[in-house]
PDB file of N, CA and C in Angstrom:
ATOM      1  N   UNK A   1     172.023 -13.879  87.354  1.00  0.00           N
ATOM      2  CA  UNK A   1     171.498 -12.752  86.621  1.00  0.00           C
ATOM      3  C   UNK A   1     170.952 -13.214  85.268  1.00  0.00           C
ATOM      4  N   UNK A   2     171.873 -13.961  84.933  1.00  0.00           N
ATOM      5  CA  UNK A   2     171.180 -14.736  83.229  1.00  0.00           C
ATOM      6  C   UNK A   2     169.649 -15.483  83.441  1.00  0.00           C
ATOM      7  N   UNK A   3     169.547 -16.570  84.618  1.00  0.00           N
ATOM      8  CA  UNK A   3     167.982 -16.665  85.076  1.00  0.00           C
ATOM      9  C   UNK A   3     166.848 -15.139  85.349  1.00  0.00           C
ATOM     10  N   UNK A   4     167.417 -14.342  85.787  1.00  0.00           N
ATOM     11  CA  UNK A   4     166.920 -13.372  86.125  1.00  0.00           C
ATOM     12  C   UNK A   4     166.168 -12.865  85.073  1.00  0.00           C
ATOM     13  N   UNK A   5     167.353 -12.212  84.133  1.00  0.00           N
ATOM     14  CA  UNK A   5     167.119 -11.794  82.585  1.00  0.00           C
ATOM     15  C   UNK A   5     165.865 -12.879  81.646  1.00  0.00           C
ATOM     16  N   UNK A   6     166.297 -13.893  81.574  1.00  0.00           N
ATOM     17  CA  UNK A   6     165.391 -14.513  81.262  1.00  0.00           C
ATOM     18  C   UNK A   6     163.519 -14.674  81.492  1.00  0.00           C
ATOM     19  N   UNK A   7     163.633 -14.516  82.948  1.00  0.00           N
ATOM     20  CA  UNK A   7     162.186 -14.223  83.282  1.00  0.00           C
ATOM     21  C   UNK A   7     161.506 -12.785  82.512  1.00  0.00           C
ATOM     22  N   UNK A   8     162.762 -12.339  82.989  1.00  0.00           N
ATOM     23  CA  UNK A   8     161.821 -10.483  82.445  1.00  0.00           C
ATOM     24  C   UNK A   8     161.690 -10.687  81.009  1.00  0.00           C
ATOM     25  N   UNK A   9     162.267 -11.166  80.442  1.00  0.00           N
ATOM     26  CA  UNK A   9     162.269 -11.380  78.795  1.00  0.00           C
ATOM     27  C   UNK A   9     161.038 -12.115  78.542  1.00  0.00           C
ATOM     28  N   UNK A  10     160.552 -12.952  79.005  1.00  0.00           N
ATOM     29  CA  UNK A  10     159.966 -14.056  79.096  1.00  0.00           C
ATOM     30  C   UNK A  10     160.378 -14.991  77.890  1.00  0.00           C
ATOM     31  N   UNK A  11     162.393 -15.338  78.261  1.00  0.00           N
ATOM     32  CA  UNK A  11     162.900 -16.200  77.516  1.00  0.00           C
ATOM     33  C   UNK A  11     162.644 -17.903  77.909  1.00  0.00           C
ATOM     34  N   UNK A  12     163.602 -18.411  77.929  1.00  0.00           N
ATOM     35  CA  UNK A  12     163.471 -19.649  78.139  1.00  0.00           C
ATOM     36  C   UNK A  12     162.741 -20.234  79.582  1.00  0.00           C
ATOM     37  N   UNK A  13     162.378 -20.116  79.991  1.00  0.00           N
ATOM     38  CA  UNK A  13     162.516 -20.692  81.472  1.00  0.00           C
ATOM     39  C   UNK A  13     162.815 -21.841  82.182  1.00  0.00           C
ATOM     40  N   UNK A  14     162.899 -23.130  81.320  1.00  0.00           N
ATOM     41  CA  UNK A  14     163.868 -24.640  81.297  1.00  0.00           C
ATOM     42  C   UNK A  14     165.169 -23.952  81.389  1.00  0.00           C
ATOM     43  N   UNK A  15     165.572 -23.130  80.827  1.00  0.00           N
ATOM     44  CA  UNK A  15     167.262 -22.514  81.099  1.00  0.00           C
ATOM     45  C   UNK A  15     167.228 -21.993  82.411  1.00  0.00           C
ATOM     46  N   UNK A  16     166.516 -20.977  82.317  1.00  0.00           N
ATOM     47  CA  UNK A  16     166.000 -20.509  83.598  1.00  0.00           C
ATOM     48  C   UNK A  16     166.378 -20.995  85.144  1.00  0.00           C
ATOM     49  N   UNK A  17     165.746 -22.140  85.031  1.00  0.00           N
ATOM     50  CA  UNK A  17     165.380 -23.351  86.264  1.00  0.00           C
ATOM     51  C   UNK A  17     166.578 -23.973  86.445  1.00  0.00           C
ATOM     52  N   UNK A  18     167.222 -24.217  85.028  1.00  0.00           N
ATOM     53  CA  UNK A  18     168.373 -25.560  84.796  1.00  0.00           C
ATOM     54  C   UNK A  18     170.017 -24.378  85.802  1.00  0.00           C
ATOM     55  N   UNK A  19     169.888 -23.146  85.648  1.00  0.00           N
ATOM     56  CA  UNK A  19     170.505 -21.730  86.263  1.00  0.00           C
ATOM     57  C   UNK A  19     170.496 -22.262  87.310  1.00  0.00           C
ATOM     58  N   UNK A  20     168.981 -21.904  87.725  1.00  0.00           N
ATOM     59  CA  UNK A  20     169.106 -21.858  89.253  1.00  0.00           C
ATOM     60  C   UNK A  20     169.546 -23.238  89.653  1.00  0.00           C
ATOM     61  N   UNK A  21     168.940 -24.274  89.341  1.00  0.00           N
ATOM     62  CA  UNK A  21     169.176 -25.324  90.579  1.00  0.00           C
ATOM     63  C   UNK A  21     170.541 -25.909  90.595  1.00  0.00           C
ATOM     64  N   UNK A  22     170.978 -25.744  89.199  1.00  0.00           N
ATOM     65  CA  UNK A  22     173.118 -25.811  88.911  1.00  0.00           C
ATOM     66  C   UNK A  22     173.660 -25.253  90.395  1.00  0.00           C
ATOM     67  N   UNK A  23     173.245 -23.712  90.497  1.00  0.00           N
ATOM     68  CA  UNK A  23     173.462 -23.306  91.734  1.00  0.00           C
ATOM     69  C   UNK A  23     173.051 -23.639  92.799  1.00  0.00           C
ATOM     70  N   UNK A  24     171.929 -24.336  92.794  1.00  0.00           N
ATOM     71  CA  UNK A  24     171.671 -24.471  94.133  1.00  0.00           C
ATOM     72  C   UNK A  24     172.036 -25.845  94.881  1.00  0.00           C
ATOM     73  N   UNK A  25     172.366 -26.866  93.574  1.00  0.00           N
ATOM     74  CA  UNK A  25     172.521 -27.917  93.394  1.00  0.00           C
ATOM     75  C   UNK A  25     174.526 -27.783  94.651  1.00  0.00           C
ATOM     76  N   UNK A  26     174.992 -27.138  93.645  1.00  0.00           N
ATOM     77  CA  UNK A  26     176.125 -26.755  94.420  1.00  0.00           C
ATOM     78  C   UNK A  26     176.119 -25.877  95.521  1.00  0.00           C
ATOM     79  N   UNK A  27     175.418 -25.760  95.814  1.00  0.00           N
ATOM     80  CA  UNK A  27     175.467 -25.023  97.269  1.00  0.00           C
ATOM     81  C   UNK A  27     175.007 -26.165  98.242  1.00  0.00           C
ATOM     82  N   UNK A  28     174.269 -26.813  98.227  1.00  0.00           N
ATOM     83  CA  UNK A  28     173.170 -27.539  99.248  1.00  0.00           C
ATOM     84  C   UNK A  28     174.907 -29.262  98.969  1.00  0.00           C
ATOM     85  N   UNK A  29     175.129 -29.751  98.056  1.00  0.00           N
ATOM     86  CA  UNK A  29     175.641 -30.582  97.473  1.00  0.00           C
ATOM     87  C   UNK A  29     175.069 -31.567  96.899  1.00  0.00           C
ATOM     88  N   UNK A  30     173.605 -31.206  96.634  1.00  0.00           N
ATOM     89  CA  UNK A  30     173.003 -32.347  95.915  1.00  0.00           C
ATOM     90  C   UNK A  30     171.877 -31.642  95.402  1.00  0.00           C
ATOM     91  N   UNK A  31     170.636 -32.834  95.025  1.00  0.00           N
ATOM     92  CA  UNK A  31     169.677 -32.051  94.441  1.00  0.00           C
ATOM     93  C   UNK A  31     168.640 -31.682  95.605  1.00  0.00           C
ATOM     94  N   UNK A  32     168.676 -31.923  96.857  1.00  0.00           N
ATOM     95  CA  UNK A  32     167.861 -31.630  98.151  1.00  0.00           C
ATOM     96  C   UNK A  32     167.141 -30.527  97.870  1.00  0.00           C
ATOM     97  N   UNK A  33     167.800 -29.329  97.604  1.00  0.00           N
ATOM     98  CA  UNK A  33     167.709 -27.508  97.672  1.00  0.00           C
ATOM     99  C   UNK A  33     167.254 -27.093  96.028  1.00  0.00           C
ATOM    100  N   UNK A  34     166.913 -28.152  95.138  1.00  0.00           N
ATOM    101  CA  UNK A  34     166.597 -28.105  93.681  1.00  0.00           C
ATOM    102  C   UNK A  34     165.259 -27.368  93.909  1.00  0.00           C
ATOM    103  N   UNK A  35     164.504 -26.478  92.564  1.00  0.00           N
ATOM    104  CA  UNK A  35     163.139 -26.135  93.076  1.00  0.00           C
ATOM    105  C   UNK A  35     162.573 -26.202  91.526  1.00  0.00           C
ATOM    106  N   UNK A  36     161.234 -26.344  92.190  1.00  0.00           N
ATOM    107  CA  UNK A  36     159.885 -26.759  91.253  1.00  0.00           C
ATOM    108  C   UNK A  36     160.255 -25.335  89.696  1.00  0.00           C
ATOM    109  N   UNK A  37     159.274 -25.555  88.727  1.00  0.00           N
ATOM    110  CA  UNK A  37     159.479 -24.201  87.964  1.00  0.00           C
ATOM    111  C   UNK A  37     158.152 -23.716  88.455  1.00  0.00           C
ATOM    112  N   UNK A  38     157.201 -23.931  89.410  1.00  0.00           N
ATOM    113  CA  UNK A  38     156.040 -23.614  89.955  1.00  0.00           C
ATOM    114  C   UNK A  38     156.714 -22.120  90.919  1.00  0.00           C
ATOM    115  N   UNK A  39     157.932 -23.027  91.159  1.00  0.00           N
ATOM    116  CA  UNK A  39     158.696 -21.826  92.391  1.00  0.00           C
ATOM    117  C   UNK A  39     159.618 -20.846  92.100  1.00  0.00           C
ATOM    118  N   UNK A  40     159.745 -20.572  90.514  1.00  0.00           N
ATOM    119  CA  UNK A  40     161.218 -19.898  90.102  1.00  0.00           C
ATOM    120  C   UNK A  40     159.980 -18.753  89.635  1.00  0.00           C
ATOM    121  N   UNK A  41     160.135 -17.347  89.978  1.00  0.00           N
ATOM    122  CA  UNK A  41     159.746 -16.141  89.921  1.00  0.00           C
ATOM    123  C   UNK A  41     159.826 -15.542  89.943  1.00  0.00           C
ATOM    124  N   UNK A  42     160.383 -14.195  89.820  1.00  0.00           N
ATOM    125  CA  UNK A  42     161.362 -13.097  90.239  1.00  0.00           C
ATOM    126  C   UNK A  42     161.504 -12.713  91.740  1.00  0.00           C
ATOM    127  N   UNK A  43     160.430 -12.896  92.592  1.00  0.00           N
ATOM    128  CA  UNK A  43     160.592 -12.701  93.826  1.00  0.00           C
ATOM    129  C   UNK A  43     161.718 -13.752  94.410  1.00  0.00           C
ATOM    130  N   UNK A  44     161.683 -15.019  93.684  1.00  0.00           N
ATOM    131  CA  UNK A  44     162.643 -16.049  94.348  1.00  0.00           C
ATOM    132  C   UNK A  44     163.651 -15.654  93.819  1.00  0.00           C
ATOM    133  N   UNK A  45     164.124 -15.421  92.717  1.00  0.00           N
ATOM    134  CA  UNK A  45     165.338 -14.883  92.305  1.00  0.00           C
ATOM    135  C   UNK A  45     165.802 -13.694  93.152  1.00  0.00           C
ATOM    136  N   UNK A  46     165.042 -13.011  93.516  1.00  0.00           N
ATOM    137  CA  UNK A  46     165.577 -12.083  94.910  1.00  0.00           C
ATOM    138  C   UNK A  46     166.111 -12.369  95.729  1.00  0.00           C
ATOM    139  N   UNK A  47     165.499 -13.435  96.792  1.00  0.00           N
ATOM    140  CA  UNK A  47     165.956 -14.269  97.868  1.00  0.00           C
ATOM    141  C   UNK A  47     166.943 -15.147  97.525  1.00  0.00           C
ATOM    142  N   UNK A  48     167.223 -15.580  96.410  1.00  0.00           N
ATOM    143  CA  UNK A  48     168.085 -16.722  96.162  1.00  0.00           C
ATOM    144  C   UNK A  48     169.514 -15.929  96.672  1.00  0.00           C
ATOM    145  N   UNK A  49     169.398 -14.505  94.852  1.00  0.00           N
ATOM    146  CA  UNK A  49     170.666 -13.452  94.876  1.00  0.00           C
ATOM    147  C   UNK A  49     170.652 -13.070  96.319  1.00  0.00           C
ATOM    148  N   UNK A  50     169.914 -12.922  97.900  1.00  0.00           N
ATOM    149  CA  UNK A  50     170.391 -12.343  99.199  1.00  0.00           C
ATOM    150  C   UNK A  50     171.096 -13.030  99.743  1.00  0.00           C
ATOM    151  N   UNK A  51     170.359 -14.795  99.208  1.00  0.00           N
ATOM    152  CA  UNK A  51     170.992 -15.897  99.852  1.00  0.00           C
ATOM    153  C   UNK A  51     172.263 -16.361  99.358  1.00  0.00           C
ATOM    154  N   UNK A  52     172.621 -16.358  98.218  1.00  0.00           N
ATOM    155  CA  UNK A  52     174.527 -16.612  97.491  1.00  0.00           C
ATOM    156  C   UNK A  52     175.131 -15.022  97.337  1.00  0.00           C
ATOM    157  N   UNK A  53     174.409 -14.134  97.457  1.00  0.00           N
ATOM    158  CA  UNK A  53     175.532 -13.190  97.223  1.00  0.00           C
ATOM    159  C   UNK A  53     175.600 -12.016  98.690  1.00  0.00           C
ATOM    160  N   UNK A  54     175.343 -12.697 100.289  1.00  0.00           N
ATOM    161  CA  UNK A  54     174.850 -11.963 101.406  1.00  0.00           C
ATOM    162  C   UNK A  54     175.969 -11.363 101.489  1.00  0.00           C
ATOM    163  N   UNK A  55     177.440 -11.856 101.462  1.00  0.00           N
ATOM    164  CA  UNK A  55     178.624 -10.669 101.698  1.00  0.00           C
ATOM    165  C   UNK A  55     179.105 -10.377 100.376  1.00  0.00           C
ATOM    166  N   UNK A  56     178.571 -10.334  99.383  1.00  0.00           N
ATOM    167  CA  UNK A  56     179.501  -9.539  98.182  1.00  0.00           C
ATOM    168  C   UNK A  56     178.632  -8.190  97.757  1.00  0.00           C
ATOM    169  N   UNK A  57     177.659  -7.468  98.827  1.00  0.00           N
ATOM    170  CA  UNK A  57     177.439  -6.378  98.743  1.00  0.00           C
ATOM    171  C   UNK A  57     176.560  -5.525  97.402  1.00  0.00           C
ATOM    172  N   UNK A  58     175.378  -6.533  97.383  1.00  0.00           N
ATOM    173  CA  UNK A  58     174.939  -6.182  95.374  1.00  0.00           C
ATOM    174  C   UNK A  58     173.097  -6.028  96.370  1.00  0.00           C
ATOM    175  N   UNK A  59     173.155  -6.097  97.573  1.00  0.00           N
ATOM    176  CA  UNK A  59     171.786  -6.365  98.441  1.00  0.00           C
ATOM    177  C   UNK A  59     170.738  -4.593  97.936  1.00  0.00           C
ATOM    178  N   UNK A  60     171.427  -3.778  98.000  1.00  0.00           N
ATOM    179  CA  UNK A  60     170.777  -2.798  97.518  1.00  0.00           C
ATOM    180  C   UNK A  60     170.765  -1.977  96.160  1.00  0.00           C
ATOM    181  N   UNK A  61     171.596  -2.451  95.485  1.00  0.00           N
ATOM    182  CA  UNK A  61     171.282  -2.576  93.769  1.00  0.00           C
ATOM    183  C   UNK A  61     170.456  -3.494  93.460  1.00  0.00           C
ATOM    184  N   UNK A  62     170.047  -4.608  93.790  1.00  0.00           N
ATOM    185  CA  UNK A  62     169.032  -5.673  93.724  1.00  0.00           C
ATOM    186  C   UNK A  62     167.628  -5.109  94.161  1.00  0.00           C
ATOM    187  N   UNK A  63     167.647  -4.530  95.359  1.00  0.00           N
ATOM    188  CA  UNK A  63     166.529  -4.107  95.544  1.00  0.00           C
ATOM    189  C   UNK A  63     165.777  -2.491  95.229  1.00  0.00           C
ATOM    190  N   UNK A  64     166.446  -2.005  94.764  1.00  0.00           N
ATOM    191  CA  UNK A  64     166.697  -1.156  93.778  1.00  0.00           C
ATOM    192  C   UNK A  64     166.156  -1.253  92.199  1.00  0.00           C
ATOM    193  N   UNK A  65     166.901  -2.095  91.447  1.00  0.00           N
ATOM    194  CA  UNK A  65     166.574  -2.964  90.660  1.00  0.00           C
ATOM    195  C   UNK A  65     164.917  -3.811  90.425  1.00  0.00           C
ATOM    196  N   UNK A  66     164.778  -4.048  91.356  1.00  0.00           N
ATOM    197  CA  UNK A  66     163.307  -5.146  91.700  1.00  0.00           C
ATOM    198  C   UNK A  66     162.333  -3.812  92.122  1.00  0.00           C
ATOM    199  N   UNK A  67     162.545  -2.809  92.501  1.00  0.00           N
ATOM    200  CA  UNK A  67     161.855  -1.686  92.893  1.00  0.00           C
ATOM    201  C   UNK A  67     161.357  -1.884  94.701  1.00  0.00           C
ATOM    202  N   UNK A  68     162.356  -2.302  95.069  1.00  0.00           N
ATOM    203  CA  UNK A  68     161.816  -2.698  96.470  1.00  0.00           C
ATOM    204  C   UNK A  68     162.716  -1.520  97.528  1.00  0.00           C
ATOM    205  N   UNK A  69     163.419  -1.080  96.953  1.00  0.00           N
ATOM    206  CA  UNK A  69     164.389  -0.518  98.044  1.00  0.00           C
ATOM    207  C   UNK A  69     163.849   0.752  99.004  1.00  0.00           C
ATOM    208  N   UNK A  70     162.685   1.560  98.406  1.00  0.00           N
ATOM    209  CA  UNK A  70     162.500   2.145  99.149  1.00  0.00           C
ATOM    210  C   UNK A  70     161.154   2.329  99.259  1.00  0.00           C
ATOM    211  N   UNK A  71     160.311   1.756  98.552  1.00  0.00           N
ATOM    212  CA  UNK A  71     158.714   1.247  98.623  1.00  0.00           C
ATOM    213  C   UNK A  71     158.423   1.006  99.768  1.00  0.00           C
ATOM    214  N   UNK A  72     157.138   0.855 100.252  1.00  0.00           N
ATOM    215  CA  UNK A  72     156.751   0.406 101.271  1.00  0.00           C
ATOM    216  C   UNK A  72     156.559  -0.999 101.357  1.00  0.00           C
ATOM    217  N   UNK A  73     156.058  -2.025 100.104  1.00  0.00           N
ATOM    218  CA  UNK A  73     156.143  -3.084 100.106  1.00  0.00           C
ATOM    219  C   UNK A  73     157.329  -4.133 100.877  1.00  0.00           C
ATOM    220  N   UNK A  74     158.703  -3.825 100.930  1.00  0.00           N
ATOM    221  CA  UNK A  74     159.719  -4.493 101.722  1.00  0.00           C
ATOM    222  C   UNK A  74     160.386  -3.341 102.653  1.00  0.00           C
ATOM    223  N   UNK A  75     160.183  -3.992 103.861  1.00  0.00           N
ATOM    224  CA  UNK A  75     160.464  -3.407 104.758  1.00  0.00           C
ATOM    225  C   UNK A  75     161.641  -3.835 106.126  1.00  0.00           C
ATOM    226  N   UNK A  76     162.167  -3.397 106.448  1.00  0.00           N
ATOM    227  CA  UNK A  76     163.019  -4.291 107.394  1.00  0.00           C
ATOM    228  C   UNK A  76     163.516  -3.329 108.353  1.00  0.00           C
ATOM    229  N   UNK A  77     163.821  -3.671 109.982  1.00  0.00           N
ATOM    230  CA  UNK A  77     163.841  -2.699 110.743  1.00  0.00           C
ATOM    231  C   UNK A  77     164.241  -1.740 110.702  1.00  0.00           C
ATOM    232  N   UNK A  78     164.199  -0.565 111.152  1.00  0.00           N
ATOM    233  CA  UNK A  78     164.870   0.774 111.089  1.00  0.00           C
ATOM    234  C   UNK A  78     165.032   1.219 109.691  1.00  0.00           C
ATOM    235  N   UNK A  79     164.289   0.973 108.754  1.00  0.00           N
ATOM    236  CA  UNK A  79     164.628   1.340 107.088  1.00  0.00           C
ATOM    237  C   UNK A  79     163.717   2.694 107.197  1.00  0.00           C
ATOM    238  N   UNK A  80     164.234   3.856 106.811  1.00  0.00           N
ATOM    239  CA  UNK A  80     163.469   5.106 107.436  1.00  0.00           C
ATOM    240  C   UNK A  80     163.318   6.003 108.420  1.00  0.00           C
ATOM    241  N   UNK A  81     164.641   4.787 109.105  1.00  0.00           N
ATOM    242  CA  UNK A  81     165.125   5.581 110.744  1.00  0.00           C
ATOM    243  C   UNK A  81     163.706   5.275 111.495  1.00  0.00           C
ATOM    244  N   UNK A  82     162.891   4.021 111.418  1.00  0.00           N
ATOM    245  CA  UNK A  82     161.602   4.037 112.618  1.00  0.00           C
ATOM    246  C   UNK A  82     162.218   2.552 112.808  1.00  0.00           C
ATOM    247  N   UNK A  83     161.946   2.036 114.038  1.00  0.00           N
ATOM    248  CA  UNK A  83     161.919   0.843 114.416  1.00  0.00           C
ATOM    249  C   UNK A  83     161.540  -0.459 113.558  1.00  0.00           C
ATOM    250  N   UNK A  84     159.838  -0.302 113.241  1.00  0.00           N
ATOM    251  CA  UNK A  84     159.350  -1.286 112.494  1.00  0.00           C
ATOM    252  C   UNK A  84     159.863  -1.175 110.885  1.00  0.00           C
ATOM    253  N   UNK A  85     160.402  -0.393 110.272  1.00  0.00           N
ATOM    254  CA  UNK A  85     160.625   0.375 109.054  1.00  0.00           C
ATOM    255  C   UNK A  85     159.374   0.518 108.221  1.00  0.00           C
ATOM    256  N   UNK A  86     159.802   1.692 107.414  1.00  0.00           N
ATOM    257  CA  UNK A  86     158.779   2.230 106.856  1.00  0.00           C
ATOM    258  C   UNK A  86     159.729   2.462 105.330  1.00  0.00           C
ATOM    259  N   UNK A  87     158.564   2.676 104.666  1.00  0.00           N
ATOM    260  CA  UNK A  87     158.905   3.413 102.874  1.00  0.00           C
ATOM    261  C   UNK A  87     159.797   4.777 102.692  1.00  0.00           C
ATOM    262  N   UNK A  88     160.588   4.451 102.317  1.00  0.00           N
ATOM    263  CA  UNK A  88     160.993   6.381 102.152  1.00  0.00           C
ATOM    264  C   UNK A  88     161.251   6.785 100.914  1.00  0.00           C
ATOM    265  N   UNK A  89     161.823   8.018 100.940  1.00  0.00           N
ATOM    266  CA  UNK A  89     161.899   8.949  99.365  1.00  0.00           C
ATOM    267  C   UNK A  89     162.060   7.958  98.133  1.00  0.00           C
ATOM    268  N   UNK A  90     161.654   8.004  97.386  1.00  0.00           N
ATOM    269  CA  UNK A  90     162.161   7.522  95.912  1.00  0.00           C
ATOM    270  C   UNK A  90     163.603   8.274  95.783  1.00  0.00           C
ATOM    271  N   UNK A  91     164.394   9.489  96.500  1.00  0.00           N
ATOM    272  CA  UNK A  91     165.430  10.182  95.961  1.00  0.00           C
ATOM    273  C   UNK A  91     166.383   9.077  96.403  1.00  0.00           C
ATOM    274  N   UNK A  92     166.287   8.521  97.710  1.00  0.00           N
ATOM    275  CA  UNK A  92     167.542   7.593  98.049  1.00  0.00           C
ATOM    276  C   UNK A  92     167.514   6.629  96.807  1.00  0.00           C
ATOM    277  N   UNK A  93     166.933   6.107  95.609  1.00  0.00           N
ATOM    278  CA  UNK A  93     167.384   5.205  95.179  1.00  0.00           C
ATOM    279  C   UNK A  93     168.914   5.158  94.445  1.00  0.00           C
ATOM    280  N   UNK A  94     169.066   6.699  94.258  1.00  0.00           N
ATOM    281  CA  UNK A  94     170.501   7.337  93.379  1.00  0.00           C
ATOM    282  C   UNK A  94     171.405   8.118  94.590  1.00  0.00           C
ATOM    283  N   UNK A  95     172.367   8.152  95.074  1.00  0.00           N
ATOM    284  CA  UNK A  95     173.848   8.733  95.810  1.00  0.00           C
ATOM    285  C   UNK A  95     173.396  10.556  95.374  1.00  0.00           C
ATOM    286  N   UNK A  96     173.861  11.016  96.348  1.00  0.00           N
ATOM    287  CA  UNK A  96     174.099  12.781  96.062  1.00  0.00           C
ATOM    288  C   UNK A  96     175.475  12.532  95.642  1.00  0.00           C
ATOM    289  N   UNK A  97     175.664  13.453  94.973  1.00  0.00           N
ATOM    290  CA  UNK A  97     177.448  13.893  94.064  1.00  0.00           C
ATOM    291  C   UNK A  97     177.896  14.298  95.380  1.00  0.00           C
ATOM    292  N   UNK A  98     179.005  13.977  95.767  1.00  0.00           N
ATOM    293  CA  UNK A  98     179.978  14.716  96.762  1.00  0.00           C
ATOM    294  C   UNK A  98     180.073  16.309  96.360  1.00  0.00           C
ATOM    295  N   UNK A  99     179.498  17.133  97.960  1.00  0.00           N
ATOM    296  CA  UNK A  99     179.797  18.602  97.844  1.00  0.00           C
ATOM    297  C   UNK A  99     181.314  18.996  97.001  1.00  0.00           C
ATOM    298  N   UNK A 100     182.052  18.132  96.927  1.00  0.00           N
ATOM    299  CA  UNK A 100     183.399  18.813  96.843  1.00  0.00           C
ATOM    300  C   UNK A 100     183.237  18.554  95.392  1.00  0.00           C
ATOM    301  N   UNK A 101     183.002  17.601  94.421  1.00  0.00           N
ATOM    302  CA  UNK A 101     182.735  17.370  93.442  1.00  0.00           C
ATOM    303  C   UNK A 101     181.574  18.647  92.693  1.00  0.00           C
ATOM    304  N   UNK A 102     180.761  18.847  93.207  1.00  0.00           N
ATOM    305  CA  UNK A 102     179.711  20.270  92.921  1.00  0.00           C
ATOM    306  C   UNK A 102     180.616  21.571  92.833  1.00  0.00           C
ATOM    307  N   UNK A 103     181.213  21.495  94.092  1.00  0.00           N
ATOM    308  CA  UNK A 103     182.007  22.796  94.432  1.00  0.00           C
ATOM    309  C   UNK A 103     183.393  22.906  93.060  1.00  0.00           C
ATOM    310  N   UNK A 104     183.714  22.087  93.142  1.00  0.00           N
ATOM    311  CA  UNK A 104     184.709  22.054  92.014  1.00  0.00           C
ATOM    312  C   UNK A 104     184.309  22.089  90.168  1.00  0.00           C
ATOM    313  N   UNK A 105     183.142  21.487  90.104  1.00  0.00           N
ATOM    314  CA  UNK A 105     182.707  21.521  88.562  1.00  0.00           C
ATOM    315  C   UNK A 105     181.278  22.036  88.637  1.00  0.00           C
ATOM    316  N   UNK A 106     181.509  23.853  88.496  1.00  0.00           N
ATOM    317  CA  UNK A 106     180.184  24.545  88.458  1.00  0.00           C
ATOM    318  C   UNK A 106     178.956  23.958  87.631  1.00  0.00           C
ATOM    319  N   UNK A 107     179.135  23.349  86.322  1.00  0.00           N
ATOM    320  CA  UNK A 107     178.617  22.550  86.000  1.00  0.00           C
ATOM    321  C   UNK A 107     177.714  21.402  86.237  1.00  0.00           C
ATOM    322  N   UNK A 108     178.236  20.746  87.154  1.00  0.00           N
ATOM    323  CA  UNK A 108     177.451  19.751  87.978  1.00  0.00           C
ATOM    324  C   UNK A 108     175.991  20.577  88.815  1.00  0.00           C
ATOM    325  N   UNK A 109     175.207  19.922  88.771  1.00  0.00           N
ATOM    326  CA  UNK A 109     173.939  19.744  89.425  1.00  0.00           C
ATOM    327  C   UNK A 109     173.445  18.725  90.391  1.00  0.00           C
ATOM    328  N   UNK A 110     173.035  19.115  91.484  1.00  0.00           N
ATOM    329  CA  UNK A 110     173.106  18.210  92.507  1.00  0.00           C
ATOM    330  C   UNK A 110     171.578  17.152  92.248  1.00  0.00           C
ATOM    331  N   UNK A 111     171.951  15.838  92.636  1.00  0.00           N
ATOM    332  CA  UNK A 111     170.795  15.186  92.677  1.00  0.00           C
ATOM    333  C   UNK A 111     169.329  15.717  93.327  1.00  0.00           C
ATOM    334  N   UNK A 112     168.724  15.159  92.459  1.00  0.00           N
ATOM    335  CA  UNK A 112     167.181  16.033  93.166  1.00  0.00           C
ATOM    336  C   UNK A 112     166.973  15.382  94.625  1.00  0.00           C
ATOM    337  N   UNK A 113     166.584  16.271  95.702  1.00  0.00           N
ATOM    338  CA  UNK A 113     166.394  16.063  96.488  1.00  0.00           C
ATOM    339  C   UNK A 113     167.701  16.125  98.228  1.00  0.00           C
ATOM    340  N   UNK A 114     168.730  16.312  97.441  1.00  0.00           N
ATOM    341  CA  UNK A 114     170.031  16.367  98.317  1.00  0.00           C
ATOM    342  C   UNK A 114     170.332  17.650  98.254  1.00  0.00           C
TER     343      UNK A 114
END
């Protein structure tokens, strides 16, 4: 995330790079899996975070985040309930409040679109 931050800032990007390939360096066990700064971009920082963090569950705050989650630009099967997937609402990017939570604090207002 600190490489990440950095790009959008347009902070360091030698830190940047030196981030990623630390990690990648330790993942692969050497420098094999190291990458160019031709190749460090926010799109790769996407794939990297799917690729070290696939079971710790951050896959749709990330894409969310990157604005991909419900765009048409990334797509992956059945996203939209169609086979090939398709784009859907901008409302899924935020949870509806639990009915029981509404029902209990008149106050509350339900997310747009739920």
């Amino acid at each position: 995330m600190y490489a990440e931050a950095l790009l959008r800032s347009n902070g360091d990007r030698n830190t940047a790079l030196t981030l990623v390939n630390d990690l990648r360096t330790r993942a692969y066990g050497d420098v094999s899996g190291n990458i160019t700064d031709a190749e460090l971009n926010l799109a790769f920082i996407l794939d990297e975070r799917a690729r070290e963090l696939y079971w710790e569950g951050y896959r749709r705050t990330d894409l969310i985040r990157f604005g991909q989650f419900t765009n048409g630009d990334y797509v992956w099967q059945w996203k939209g309930n169609t086979k090939d997937g398709i784009a859907t609402l901008p409302m899924y990017n935020i949870f509806p409040i639990p009915a029981g939570d509404v029902s209990a604090n008149p106050k509350l207002v339900q997310n747009p679109g739920y």
